[in-house]
C-alpha atoms as a PDB file:
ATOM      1  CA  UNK A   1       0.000   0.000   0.000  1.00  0.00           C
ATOM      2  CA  UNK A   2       1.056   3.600  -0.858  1.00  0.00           C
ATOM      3  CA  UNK A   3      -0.757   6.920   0.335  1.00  0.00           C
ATOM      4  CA  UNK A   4      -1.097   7.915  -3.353  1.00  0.00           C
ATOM      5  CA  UNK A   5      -2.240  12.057  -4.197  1.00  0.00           C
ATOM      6  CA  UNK A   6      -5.827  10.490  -5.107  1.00  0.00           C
ATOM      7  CA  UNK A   7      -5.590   9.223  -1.698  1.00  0.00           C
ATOM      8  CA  UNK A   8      -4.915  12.203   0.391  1.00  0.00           C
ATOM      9  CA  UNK A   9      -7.033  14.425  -2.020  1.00  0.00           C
ATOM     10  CA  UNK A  10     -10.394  12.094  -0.825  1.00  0.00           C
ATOM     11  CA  UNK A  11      -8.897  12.463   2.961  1.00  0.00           C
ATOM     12  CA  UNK A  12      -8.640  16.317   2.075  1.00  0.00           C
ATOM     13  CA  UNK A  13     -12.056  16.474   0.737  1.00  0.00           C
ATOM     14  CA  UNK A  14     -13.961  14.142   3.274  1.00  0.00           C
ATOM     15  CA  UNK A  15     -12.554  16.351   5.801  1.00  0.00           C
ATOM     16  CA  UNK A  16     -13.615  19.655   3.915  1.00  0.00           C
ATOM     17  CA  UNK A  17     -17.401  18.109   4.405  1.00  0.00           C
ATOM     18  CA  UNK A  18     -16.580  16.908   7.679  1.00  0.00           C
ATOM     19  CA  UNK A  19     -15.526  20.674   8.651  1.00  0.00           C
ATOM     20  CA  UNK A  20     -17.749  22.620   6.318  1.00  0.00           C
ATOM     21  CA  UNK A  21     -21.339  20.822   5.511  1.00  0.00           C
ATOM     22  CA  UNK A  22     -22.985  22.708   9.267  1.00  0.00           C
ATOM     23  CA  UNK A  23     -26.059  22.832   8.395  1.00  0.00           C
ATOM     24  CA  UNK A  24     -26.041  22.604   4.260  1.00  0.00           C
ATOM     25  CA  UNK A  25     -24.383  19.959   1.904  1.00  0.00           C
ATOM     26  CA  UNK A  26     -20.584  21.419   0.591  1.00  0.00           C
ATOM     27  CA  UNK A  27     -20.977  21.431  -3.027  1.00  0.00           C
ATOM     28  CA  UNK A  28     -18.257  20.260  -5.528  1.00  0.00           C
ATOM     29  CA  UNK A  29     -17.066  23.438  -6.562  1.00  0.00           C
ATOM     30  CA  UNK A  30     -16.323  24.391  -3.213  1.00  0.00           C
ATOM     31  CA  UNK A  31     -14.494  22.022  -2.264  1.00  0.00           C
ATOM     32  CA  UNK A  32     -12.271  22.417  -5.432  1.00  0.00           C
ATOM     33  CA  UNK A  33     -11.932  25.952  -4.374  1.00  0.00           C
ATOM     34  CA  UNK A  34     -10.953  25.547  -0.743  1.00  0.00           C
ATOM     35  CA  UNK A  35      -8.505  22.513  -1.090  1.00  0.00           C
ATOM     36  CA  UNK A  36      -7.445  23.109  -5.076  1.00  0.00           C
ATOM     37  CA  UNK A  37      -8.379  19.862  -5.836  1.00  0.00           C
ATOM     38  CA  UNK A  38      -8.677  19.015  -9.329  1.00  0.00           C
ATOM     39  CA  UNK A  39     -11.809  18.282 -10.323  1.00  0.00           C
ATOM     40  CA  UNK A  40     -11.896  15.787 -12.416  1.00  0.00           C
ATOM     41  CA  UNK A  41     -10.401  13.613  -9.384  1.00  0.00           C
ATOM     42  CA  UNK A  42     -12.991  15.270  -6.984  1.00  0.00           C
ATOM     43  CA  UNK A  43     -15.954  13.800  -8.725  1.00  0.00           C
ATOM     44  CA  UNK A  44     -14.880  10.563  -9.287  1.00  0.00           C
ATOM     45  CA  UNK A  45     -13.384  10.167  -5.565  1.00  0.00           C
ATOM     46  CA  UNK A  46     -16.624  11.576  -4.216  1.00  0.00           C
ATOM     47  CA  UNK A  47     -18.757   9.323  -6.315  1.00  0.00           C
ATOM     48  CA  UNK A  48     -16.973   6.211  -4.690  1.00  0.00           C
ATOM     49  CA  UNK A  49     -16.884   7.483  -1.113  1.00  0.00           C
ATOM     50  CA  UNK A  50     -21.502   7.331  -1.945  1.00  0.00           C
ATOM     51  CA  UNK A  51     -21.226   4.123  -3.242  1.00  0.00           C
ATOM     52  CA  UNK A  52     -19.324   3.111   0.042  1.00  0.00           C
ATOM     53  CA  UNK A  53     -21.344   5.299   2.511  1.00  0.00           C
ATOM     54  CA  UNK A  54     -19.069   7.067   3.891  1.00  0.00           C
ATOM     55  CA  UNK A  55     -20.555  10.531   1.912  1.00  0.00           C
ATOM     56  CA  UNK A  56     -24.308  10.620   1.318  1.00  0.00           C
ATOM     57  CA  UNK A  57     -24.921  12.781  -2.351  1.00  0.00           C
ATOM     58  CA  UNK A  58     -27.730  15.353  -2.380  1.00  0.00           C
ATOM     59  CA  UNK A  59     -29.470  16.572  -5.402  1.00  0.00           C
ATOM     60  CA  UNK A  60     -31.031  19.830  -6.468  1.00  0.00           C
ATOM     61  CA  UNK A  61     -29.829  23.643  -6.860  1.00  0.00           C
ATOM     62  CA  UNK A  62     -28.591  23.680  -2.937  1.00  0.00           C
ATOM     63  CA  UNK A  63     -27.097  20.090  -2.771  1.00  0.00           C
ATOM     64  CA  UNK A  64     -24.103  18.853  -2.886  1.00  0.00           C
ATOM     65  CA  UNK A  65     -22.089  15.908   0.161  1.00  0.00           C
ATOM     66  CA  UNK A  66     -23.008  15.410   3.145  1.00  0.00           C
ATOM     67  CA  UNK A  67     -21.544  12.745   5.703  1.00  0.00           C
ATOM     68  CA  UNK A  68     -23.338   9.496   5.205  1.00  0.00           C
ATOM     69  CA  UNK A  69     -22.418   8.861   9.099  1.00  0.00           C
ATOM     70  CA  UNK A  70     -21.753  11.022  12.571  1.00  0.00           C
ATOM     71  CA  UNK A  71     -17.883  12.359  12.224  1.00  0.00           C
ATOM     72  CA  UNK A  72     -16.749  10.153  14.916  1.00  0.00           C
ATOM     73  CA  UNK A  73     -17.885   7.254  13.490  1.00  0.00           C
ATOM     74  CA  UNK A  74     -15.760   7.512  10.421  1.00  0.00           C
ATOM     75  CA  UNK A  75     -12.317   7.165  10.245  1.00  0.00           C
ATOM     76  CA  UNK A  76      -9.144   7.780   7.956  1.00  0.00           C
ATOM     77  CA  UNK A  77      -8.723   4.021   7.863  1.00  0.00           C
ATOM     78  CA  UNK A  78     -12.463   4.016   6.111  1.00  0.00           C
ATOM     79  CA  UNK A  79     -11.570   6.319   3.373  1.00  0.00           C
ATOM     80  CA  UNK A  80      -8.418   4.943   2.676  1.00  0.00           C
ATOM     81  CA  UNK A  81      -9.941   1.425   2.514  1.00  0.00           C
ATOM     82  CA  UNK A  82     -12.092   2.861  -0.211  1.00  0.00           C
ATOM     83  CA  UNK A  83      -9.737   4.548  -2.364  1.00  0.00           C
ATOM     84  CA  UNK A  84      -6.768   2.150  -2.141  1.00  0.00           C
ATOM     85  CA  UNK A  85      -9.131  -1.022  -2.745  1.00  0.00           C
ATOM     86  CA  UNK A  86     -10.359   0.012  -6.099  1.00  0.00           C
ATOM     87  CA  UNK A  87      -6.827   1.292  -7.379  1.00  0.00           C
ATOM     88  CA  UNK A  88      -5.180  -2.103  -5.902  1.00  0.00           C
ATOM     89  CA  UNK A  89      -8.126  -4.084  -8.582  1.00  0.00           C
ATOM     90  CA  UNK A  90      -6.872  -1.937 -11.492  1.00  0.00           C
ATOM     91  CA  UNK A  91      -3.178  -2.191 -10.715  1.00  0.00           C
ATOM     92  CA  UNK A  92      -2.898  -5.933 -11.345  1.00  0.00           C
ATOM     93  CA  UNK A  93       0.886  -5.475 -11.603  1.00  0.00           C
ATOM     94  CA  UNK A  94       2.471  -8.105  -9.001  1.00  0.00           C
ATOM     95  CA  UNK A  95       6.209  -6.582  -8.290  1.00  0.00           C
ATOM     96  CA  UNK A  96       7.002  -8.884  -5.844  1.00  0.00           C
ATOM     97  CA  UNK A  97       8.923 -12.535  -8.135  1.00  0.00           C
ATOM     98  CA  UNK A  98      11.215 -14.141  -6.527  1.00  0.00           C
ATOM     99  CA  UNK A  99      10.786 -16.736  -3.507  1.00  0.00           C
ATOM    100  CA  UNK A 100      12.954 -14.391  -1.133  1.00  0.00           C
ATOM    101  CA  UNK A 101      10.255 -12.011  -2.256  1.00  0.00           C
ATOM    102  CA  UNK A 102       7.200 -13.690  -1.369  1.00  0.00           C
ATOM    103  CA  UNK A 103       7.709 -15.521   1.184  1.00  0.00           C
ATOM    104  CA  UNK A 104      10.116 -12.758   3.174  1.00  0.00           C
ATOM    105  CA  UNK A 105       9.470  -9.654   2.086  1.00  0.00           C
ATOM    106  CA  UNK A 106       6.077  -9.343   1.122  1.00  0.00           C
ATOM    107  CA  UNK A 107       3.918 -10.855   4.703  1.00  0.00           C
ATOM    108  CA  UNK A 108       6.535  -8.165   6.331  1.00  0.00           C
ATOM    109  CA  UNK A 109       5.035  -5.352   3.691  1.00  0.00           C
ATOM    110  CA  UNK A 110       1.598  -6.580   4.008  1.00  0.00           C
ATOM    111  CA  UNK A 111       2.139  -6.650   8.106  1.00  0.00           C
ATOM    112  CA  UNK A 112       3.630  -3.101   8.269  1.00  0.00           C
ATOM    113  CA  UNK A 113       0.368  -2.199   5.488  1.00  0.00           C
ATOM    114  CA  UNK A 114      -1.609  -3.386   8.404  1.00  0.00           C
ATOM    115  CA  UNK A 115      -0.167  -1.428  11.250  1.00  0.00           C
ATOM    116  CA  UNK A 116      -0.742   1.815   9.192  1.00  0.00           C
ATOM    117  CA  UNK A 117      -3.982   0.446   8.518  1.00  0.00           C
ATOM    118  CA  UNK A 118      -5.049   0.034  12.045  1.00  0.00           C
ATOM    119  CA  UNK A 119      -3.021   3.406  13.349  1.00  0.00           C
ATOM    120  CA  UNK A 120      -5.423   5.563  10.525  1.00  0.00           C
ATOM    121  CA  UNK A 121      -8.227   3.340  11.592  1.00  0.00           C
ATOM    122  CA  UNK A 122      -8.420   4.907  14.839  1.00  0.00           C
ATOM    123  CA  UNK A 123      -8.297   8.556  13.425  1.00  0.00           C
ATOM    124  CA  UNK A 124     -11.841  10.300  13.477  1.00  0.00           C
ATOM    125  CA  UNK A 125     -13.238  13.003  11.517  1.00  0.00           C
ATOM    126  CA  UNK A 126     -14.084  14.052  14.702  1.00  0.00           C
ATOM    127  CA  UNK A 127     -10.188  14.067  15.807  1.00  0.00           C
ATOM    128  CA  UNK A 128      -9.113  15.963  12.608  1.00  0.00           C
ATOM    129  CA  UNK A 129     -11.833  18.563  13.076  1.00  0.00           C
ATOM    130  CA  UNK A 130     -11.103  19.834  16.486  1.00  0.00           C
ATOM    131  CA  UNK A 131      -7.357  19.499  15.374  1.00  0.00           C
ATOM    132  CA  UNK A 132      -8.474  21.690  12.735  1.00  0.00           C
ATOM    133  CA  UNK A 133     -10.362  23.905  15.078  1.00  0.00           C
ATOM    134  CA  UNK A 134      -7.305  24.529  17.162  1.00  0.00           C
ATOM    135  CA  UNK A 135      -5.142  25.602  14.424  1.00  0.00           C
ATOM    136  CA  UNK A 136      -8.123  28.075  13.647  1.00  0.00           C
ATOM    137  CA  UNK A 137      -8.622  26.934  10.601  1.00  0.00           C
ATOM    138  CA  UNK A 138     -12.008  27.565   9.087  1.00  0.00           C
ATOM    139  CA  UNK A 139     -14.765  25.354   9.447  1.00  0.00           C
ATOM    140  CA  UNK A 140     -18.458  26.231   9.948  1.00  0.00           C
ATOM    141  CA  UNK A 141     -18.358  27.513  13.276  1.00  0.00           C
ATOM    142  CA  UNK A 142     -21.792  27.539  15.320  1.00  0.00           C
ATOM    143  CA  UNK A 143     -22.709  30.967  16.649  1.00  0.00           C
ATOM    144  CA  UNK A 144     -24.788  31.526  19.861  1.00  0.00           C
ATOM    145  CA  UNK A 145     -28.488  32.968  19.574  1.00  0.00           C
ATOM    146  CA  UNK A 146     -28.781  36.334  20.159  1.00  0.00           C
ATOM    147  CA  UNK A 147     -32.198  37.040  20.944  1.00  0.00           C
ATOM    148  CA  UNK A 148     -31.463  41.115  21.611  1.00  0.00           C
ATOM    149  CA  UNK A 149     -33.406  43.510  20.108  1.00  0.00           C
END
C-alpha cells in the first residue's frame, strides 16, 4: 500500500465536508476551491466514497455531500480502505517474483500495510476537526443565539 495524491485528495475532501457541511451539503465546486483539488479527481473520488457510505450525495440547486455517518464514526482508515481497494483491482501489476520475495518480504510489507492500517483506523473526523479547530482553521463555526433587540 502507498498513500497515493488520489488518496490524500479524498482524505482532504472528506474532511472539507466533515468541517464545512454545518447545516447545508458542501458542493463540488467548493471544495475544489478551498482545497485546489482538481476536479476531475474530486468527482470521481466523491462518487466512490456514496457508493461506500461514507458521503451521502444530495441533489437539487442547494445540494451537494453530506456525511453518510456522525464524524466520529468515520475514520481515515475508512476512506483509505475505499480509495486504495479500487486502485489495488486496477493495478494488477504483481512486483514482488522471486521466492525471497514472497515468502520474506512481502507478509513483512503486508504486516507493516496493516499497522498503518489500524493506526489511521483509529483517526476520526471528529479528531481531525477539532485538530483543525485549534489551528483556527475555518470550518463552519456555530454561533450563539442572540435574541437582543
Amino acid at each position: 500500500m502507498k498513500l497515493t495524491k488520489r488518496t490524500m485528495l479524498a482524505m482532504e475532501a472528506v474532511l472539507d465536508v466533515a468541517h464545512h457541511a454545518r447545516p447545508n451539503p458542501v458542493q463540488a465546486r467548493e471544495i475544489t476551491k478551498r482545497q485546489k483539488i482538481p476536479e476531475r479527481y474530486l468527482e470521481q473520488v466523491m462518487q466512490q466514497l456514496v457508493h461506500t457510505g461514507i458521503l451521502k450525495g444530495v441533489r437539487g440547486p442547494r445540494g451537494g455531500y453530506v456525511l453518510a455517518q456522525e464524524r466520529r464514526k468515520i475514520t481515515l482508515g475508512d476512506i483509505i480502505r475505499v480509495v486504495e481497494q479500487s486502485a489495488a483491482e486496477t493495478e494488477q501489476e504483481d512486483l514482488v517474483s522471486s521466492e525471497l520475495g514472497q515468502r520474506v518480504i512481502q507478509p513483512v510489507w503486508l504486516e507493516m500495510e496493516d499497522k498503518m492500517l489500524e493506526y489511521f483506523s483509529k483517526i476520526t473526523l471528529e479528531d481531525l476537526c477539532q485538530r483543525a479547530d485549534a489551528l483556527g482553521i475555518g470550518g463552519t463555526q456555530t454561533r450563539p443565539d442572540n435574541y437582543t433587540i
